[in-house]
C-alpha atoms as a PDB file:
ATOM      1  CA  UNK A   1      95.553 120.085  92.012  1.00  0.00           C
ATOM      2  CA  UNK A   2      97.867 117.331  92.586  1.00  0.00           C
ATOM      3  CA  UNK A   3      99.465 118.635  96.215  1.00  0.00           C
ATOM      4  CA  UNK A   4      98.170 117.555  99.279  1.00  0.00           C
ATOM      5  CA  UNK A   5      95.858 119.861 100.938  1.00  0.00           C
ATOM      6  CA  UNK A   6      98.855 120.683 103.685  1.00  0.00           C
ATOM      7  CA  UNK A   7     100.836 122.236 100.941  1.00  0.00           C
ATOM      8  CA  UNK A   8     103.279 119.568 101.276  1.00  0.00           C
ATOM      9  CA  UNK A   9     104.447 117.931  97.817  1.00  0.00           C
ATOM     10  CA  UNK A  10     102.225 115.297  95.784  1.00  0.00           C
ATOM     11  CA  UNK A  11     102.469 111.657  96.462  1.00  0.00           C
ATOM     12  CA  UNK A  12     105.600 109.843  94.318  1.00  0.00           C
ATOM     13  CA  UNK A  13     104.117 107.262  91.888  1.00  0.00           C
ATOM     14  CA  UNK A  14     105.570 103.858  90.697  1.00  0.00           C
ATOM     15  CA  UNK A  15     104.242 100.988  88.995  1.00  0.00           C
ATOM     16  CA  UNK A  16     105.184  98.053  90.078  1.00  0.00           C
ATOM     17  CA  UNK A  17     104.636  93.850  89.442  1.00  0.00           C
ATOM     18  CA  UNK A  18     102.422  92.532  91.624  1.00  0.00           C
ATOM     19  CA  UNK A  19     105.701  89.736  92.351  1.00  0.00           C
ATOM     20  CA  UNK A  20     108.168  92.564  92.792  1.00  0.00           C
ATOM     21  CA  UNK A  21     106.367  94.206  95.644  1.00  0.00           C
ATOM     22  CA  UNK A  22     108.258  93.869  99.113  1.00  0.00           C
ATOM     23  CA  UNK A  23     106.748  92.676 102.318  1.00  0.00           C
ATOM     24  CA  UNK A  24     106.479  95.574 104.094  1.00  0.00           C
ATOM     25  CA  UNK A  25     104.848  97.375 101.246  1.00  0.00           C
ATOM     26  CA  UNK A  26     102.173  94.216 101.093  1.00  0.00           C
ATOM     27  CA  UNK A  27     101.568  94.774 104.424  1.00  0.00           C
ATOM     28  CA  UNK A  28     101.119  98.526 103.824  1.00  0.00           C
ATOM     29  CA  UNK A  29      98.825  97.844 101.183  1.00  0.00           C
ATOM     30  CA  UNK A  30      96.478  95.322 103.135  1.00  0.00           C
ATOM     31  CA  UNK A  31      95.962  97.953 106.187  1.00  0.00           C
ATOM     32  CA  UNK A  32      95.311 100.352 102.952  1.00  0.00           C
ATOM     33  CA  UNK A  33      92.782  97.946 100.887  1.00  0.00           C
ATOM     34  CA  UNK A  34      91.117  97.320 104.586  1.00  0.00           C
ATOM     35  CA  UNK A  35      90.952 100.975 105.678  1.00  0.00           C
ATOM     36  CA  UNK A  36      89.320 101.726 102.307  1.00  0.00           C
ATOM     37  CA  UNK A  37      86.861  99.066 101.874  1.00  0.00           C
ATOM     38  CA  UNK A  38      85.798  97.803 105.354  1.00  0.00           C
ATOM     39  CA  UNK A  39      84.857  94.177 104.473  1.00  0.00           C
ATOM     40  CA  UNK A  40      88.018  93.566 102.693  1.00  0.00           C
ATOM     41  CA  UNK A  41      89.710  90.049 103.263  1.00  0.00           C
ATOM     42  CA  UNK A  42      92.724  90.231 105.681  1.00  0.00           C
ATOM     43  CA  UNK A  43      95.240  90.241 102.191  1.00  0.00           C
ATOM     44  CA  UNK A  44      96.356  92.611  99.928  1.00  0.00           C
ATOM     45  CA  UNK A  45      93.566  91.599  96.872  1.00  0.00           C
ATOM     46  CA  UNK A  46      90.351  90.871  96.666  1.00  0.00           C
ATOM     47  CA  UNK A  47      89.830  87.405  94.651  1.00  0.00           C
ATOM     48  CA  UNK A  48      93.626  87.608  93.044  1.00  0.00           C
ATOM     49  CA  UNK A  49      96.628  89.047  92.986  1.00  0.00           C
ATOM     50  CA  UNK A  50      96.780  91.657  90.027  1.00  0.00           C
ATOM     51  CA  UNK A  51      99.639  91.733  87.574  1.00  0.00           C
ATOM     52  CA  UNK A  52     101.098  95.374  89.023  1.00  0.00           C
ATOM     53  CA  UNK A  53     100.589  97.840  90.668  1.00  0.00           C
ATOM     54  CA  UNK A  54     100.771 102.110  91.265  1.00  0.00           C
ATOM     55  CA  UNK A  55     101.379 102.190  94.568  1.00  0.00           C
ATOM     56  CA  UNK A  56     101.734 106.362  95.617  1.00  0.00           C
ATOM     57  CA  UNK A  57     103.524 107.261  98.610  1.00  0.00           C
ATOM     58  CA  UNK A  58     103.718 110.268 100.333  1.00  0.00           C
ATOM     59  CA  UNK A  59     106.503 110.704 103.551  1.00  0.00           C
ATOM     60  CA  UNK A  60     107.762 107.161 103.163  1.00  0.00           C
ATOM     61  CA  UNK A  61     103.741 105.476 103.574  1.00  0.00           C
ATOM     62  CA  UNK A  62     101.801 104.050 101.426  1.00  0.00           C
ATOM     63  CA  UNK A  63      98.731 106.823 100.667  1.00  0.00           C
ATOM     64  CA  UNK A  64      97.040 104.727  97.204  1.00  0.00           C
ATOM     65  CA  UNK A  65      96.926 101.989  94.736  1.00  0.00           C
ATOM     66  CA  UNK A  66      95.831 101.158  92.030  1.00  0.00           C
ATOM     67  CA  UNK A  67      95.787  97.628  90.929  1.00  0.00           C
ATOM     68  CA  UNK A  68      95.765  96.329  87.083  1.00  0.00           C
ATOM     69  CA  UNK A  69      94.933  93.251  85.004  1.00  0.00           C
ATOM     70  CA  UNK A  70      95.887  92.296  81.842  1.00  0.00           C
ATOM     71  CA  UNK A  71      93.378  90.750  80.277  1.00  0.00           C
ATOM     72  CA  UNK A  72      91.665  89.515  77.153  1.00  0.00           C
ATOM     73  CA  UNK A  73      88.294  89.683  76.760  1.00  0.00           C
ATOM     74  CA  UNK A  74      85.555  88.406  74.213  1.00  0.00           C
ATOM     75  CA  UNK A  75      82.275  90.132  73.155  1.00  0.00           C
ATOM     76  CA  UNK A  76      80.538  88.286  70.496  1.00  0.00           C
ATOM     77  CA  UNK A  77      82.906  87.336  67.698  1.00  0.00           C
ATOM     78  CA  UNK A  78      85.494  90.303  68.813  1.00  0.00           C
ATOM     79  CA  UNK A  79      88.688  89.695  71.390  1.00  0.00           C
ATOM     80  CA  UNK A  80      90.256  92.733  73.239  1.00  0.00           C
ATOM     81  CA  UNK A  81      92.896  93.983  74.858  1.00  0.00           C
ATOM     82  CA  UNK A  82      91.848  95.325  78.262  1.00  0.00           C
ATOM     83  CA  UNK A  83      93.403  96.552  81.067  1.00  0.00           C
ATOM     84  CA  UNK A  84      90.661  96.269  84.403  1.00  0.00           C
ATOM     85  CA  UNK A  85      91.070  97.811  87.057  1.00  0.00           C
ATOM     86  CA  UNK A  86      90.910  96.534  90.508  1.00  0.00           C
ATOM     87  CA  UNK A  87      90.628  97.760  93.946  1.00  0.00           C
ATOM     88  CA  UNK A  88      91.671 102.025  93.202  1.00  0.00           C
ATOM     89  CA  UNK A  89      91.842 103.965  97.197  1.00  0.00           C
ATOM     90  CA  UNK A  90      93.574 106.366  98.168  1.00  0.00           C
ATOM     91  CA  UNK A  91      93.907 107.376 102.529  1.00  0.00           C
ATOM     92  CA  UNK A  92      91.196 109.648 103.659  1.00  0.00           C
ATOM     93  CA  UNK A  93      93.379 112.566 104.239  1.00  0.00           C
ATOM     94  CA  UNK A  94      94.931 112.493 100.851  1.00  0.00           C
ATOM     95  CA  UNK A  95      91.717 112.974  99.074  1.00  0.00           C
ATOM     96  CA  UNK A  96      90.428 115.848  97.192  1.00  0.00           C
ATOM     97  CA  UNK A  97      93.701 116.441  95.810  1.00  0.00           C
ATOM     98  CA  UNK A  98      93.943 114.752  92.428  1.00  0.00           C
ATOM     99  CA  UNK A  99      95.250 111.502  93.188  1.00  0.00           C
ATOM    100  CA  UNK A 100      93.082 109.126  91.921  1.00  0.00           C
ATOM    101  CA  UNK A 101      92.942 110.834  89.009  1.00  0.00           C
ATOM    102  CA  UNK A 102      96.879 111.188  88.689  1.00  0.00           C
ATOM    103  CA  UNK A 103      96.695 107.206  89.347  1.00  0.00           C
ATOM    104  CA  UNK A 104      94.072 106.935  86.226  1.00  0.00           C
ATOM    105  CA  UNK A 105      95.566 109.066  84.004  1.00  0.00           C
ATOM    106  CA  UNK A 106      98.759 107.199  84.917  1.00  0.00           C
ATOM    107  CA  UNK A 107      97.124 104.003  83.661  1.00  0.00           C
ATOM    108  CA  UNK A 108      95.309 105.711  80.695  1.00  0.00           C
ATOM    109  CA  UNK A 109      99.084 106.709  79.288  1.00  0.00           C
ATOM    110  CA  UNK A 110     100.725 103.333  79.780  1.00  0.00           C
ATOM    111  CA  UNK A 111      97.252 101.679  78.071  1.00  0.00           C
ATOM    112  CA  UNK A 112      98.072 103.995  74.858  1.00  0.00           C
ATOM    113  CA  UNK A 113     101.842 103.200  75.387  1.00  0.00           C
ATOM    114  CA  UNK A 114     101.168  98.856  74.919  1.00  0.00           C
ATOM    115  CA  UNK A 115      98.152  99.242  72.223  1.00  0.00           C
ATOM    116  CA  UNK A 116      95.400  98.427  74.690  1.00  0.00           C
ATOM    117  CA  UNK A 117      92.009  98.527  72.995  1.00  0.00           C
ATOM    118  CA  UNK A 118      89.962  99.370  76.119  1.00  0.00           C
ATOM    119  CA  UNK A 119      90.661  99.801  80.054  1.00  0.00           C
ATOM    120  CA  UNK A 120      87.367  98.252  82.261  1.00  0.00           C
ATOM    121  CA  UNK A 121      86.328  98.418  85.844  1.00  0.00           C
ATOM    122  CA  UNK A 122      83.686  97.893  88.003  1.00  0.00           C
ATOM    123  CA  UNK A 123      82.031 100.401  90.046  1.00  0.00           C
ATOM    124  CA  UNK A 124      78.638 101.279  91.691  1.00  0.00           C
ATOM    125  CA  UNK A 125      79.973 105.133  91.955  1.00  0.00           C
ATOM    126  CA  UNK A 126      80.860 106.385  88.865  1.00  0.00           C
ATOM    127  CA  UNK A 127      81.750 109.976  88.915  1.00  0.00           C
ATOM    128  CA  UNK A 128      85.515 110.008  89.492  1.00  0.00           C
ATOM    129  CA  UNK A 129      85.847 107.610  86.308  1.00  0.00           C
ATOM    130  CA  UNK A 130      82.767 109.976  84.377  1.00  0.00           C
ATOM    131  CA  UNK A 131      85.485 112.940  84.685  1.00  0.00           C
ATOM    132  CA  UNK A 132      88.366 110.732  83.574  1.00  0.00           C
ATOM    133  CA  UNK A 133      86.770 109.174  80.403  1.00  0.00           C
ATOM    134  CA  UNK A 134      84.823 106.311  81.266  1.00  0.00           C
ATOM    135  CA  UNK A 135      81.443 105.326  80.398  1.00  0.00           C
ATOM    136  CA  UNK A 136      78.830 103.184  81.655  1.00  0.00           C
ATOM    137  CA  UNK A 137      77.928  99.988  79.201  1.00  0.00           C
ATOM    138  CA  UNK A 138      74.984  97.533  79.942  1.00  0.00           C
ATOM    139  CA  UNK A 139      76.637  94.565  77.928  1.00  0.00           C
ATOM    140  CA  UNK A 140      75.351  90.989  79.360  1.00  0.00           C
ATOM    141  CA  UNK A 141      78.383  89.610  81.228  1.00  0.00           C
ATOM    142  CA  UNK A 142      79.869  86.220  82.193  1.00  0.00           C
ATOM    143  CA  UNK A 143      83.146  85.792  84.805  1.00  0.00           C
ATOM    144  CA  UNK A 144      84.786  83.464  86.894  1.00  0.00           C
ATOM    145  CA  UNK A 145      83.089  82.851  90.068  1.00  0.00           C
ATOM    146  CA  UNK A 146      86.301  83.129  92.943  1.00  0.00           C
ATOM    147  CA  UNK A 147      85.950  82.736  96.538  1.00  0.00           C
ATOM    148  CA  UNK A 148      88.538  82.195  99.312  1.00  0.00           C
ATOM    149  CA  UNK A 149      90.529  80.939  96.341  1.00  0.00           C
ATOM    150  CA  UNK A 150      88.067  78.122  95.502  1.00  0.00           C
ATOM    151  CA  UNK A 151      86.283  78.170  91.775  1.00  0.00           C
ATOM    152  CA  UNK A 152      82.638  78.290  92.197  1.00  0.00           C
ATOM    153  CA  UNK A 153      81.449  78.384  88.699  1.00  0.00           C
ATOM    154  CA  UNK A 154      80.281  80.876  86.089  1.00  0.00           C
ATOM    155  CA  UNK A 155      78.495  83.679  86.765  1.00  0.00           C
ATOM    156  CA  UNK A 156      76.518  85.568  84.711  1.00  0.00           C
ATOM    157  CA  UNK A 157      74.208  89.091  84.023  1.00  0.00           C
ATOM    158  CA  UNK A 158      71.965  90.849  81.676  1.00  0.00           C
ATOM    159  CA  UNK A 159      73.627  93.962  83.188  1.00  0.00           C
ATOM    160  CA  UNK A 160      75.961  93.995  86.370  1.00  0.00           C
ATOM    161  CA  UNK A 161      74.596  98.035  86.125  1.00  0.00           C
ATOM    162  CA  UNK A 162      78.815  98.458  87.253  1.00  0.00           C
ATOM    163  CA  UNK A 163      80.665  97.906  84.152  1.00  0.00           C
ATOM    164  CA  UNK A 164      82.311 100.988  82.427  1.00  0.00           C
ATOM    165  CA  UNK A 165      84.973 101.608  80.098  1.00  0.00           C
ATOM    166  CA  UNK A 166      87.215 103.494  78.341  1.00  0.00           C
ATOM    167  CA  UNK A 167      88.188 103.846  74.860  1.00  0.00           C
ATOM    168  CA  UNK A 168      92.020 103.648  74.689  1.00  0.00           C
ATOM    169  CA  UNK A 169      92.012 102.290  70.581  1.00  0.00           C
ATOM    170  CA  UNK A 170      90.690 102.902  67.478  1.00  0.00           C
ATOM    171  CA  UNK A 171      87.985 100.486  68.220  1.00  0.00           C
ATOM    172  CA  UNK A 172      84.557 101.135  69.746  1.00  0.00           C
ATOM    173  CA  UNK A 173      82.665  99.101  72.255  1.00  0.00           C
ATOM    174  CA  UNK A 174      81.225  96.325  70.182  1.00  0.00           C
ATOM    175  CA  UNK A 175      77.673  95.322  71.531  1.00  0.00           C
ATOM    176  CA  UNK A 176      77.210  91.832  72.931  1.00  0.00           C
ATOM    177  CA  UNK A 177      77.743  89.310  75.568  1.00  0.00           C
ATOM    178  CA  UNK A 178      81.107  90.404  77.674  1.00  0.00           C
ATOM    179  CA  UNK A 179      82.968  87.337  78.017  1.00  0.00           C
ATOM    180  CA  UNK A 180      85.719  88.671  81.108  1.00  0.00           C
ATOM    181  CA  UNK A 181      87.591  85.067  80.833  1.00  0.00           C
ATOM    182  CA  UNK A 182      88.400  85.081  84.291  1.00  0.00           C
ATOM    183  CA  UNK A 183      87.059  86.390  87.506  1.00  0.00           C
ATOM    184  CA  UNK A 184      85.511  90.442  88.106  1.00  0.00           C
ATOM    185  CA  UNK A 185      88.652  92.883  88.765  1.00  0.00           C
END
């Protein structure tokens, strides 16, 4: 299912570092983020810029993304290796056609490639990342408050009823306060 529904061939995916990304492809990417996610800032990321990037393009435009953070994480006593995820759209008429998942699955491979323990996101809808291998935790969390680059402060929650994550490791989800060091993805 990964051809567009004009019979026309699938999208070309590349990972990319968030620095390595030319202008015209940032600018690609913001008109993307903003057509996606209507109250988007007028940039290319949310609160930061994230490490890289799969960017899939389909007749020379930019059609989704999928931005990724490396980060370390505590809960309780235990430190991970996490990839989060930040920011996944793909263009309306590219939908429904396996995308997303490609761009997940994508992810998932590299995350076994580099030893990641787990790969975390945030998300009020959770079905695409149910059939993918994610599940919903309700760990207590703390992160970086961000805004308009400014540092606000910690935040924190009993349960932010978004977080989910996959398994990538031998190790399971310990229980526990979710220390993100740094700000939501």
């Amino acid at each position: 299912m990964n051809q567009k529904r004009d019979g026309s061939e699938p999208a070309a995916v590349s990972r990319l570092a968030e620095a390595e990304i030319p202008a015209d492809v940032t600018h690609q990417l913001q008109a993307l983020l903003q057509t996606c996610f209507p109250e988007y800032p007028s940039r290319s990321y949310f609160k930061l810029p994230p490490h890289f990037r799969y960017l899939a393009t389909a007749g020379g435009e930019l059609v989704g993304q999928l931005g990724v953070e490396l980060r370390m994480i505590r809960i309780g006593r235990d430190v991970l290796r996490t990839f989060g995820v930040g920011d996944l759209c793909v263009r309306e008429s590219e939908r429904s056609c396996g995308l997303a998942g490609r761009l997940l699955a994508d992810l998932t491979e590299l995350a076994r490639s580099c030893g990641m323990d787990f790969i975390i996101l945030f998300a009020d809808d959770d079905r695409l990342y149910t059939r993918h291998g994610w599940a919903r935790v309700a760990n207590p969390c703390t992160w970086l408050k961000i805004h308009e680059h400014a540092t606000l402060g910690l935040a924190t929650a009993e349960d932010t009823g978004a977080l989910m994550v996959k398994q990538i490791g031998p190790r399971a989800w310990p229980e526990g306060e979710v220390d993100l060091l740094g700000h939501v993805f």
